[in-house]
N, C-alpha and C. Protein backbone atom coordinates (compact mmCIF):
# COMPACT_ATOMS: atom_id res chain seq x y z
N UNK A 1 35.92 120.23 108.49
CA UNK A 1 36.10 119.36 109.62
C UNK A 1 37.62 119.16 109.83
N UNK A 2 38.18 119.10 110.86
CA UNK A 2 39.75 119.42 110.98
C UNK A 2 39.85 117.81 111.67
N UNK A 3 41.12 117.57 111.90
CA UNK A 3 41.44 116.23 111.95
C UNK A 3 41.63 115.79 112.97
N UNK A 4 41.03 116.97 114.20
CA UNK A 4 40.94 116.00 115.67
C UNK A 4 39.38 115.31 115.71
N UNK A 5 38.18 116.05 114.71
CA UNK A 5 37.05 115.82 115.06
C UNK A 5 36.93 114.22 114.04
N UNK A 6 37.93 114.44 112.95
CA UNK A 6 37.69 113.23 112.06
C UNK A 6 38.24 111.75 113.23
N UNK A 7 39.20 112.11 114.17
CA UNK A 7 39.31 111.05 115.15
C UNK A 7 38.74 110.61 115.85
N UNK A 8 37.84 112.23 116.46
CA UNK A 8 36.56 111.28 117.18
C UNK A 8 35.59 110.79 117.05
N UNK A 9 35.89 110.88 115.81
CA UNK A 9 34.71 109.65 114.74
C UNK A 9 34.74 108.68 114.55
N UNK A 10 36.08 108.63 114.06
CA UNK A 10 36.46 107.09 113.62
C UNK A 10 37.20 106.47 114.34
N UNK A 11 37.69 106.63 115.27
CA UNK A 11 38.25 106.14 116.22
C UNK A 11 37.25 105.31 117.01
N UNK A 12 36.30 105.68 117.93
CA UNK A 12 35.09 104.60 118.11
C UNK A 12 34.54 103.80 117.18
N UNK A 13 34.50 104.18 115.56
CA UNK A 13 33.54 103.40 114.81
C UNK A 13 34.77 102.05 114.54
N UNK A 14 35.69 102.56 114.40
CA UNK A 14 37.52 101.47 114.25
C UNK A 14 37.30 100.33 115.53
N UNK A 15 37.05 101.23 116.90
CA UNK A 15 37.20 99.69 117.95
C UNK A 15 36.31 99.20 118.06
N UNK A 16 34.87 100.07 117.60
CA UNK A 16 33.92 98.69 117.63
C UNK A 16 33.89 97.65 116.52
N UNK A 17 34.38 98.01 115.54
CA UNK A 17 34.28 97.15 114.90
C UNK A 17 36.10 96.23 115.35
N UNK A 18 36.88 96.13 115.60
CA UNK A 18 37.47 95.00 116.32
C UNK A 18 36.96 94.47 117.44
N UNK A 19 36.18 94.87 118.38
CA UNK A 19 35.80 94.03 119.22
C UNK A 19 34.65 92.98 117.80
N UNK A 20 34.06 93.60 117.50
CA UNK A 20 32.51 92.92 116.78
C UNK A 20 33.23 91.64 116.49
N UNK A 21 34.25 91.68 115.44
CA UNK A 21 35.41 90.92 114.57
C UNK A 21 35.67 89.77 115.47
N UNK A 22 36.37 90.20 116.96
CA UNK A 22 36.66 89.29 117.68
C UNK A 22 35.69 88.58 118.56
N UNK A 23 34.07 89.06 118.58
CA UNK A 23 33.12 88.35 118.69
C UNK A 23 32.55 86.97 118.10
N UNK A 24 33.12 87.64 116.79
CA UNK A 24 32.56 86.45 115.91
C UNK A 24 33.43 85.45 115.82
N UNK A 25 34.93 86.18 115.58
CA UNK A 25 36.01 84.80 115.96
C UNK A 25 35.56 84.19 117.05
N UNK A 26 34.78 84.54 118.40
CA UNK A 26 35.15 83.50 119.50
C UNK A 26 33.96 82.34 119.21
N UNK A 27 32.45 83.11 118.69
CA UNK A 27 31.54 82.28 119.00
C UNK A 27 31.88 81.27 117.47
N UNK A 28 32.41 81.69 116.25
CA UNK A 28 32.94 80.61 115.51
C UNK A 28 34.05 79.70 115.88
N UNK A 29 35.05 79.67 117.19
CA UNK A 29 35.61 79.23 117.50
C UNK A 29 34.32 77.66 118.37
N UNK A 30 33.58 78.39 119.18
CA UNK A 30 32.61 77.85 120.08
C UNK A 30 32.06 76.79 119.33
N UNK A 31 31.75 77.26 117.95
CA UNK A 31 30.48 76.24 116.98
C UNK A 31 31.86 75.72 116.43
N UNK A 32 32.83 75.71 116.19
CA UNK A 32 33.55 74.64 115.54
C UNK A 32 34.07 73.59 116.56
N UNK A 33 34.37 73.90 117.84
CA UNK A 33 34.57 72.95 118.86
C UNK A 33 33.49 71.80 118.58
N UNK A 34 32.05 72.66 119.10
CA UNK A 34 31.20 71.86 118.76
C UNK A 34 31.07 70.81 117.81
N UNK A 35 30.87 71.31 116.81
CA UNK A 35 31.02 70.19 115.62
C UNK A 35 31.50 69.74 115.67
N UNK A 36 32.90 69.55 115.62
CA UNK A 36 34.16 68.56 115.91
C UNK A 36 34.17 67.77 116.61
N UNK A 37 33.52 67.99 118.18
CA UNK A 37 32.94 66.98 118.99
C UNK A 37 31.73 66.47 118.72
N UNK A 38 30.77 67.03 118.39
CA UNK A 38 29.90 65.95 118.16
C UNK A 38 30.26 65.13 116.98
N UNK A 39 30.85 65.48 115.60
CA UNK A 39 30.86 64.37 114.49
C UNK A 39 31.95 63.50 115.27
N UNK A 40 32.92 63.56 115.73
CA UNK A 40 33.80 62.17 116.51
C UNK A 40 32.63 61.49 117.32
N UNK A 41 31.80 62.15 118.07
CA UNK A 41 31.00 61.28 119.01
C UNK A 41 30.32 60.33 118.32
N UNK A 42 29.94 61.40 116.95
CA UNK A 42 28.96 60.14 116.41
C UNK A 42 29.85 58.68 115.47
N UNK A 43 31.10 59.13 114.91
CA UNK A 43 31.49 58.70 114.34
C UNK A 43 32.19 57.57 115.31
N UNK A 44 32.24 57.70 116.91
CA UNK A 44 32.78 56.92 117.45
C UNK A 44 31.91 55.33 118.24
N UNK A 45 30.79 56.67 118.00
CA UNK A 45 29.43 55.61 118.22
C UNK A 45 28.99 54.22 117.41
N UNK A 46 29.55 55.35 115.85
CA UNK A 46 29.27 54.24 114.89
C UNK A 46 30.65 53.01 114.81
N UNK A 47 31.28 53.49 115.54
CA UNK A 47 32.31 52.33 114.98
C UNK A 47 32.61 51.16 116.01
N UNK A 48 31.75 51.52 117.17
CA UNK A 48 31.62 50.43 118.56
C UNK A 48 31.05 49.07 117.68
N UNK A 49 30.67 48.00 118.48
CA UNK A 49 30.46 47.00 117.77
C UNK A 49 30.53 45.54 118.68
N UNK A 50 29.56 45.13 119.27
CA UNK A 50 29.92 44.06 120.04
C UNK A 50 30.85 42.85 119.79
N UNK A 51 30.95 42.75 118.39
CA UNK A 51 32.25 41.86 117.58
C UNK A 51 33.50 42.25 117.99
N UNK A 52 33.57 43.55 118.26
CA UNK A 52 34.88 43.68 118.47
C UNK A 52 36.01 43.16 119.75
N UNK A 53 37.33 43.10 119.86
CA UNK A 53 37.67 42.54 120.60
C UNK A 53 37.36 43.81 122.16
N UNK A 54 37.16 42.78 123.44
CA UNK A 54 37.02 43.54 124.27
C UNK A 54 37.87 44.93 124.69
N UNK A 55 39.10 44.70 124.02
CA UNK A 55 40.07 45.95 124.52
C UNK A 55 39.75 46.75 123.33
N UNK A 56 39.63 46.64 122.19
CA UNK A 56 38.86 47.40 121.34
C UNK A 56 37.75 48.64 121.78
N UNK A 57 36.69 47.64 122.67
CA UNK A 57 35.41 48.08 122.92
C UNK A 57 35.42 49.00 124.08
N UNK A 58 36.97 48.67 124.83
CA UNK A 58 36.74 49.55 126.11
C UNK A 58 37.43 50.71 125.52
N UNK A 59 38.52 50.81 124.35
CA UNK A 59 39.26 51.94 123.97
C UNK A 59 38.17 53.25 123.38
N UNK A 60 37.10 52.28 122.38
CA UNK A 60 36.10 53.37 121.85
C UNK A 60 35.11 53.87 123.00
N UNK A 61 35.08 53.16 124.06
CA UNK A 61 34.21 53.58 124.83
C UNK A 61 34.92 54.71 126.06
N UNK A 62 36.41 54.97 126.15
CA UNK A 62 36.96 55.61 126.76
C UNK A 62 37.02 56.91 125.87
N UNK A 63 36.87 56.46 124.63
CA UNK A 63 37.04 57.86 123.71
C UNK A 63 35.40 58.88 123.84
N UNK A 64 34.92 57.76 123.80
CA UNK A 64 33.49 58.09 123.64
C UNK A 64 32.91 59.36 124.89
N UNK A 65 33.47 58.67 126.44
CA UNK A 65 33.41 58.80 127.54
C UNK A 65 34.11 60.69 127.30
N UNK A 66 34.74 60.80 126.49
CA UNK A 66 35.44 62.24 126.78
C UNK A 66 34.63 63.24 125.82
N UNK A 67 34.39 62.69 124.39
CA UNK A 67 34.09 63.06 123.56
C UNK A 67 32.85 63.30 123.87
N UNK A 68 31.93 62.54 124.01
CA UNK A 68 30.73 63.21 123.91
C UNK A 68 29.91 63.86 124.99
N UNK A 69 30.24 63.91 126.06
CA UNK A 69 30.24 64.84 126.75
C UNK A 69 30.43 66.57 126.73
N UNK A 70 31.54 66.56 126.05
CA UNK A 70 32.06 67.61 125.55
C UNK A 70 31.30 68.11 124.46
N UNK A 71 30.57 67.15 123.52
CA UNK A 71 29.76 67.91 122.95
C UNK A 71 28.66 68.87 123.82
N UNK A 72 28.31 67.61 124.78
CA UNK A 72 26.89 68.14 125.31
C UNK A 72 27.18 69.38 126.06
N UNK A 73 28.49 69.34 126.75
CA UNK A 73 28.33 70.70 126.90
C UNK A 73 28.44 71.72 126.37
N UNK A 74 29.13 72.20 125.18
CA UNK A 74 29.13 73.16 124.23
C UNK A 74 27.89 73.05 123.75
N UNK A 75 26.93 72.33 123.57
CA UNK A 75 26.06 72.50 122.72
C UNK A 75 24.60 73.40 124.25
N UNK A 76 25.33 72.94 125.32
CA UNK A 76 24.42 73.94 126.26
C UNK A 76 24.69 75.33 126.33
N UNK A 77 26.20 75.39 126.50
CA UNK A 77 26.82 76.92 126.25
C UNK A 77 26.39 77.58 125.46
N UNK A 78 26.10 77.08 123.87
CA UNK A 78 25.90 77.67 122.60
C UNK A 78 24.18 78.21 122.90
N UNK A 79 23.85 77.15 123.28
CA UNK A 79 22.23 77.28 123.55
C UNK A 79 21.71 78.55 124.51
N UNK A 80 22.77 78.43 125.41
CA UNK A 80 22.41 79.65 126.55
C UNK A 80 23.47 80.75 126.20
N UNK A 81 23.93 80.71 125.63
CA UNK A 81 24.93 82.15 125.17
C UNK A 81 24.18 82.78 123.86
N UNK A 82 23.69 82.19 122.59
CA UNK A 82 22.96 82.67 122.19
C UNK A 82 21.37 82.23 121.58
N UNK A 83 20.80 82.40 122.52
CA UNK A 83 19.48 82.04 122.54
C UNK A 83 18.81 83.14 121.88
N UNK A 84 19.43 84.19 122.14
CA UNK A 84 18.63 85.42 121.56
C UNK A 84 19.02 85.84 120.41
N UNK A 85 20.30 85.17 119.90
CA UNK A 85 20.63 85.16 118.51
C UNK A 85 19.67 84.52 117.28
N UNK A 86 19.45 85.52 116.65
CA UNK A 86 17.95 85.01 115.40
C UNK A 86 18.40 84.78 114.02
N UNK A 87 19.81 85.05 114.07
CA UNK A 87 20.15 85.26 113.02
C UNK A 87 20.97 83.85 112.29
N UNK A 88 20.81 83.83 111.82
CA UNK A 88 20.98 81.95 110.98
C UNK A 88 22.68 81.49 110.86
């Protein structure tokens, strides 16, 4: 086998596997957004508190207002981007 045919071998099997690579970086990028927003949401949930002083209550609730939203939508993206993903 001479060494133009060994290129056109491995040369496709080389970029698919960087695209694959940078697949997985994006959708692990996707699920860590996620998480990140939802544990603040919840953690911001938990720390509301009708005791608290009113400017308190409107600050967690302005945080809240950004934050968890943002979960909900990544967690639709994730849902409809891979739905057909089976794999754990």
């Amino acid at each position: 086998m001479d060494i133009e045919m060994v290129n056109y071998i491995i040369c496709p099997i080389l970029l698919s596997l960087c695209f694959s690579v940078q697949a997985i970086d994006k959708k692990e990028s996707i699920l860590q957004n996620f998480i990140i927003n939802a544990e603040n949401c919840q953690h911001l949930a938990s720390e509301w508190d009708s005791t608290l002083p009113q400017v308190q209550q409107r600050d967690i609730e302005k945080q809240i207002d950004i934050v968890c939203p943002t979960a909900r939508q990544l967690r639709e993206v994730i849902k409809r981007r891979y739905q057909d993903d089976k794999k754990p």
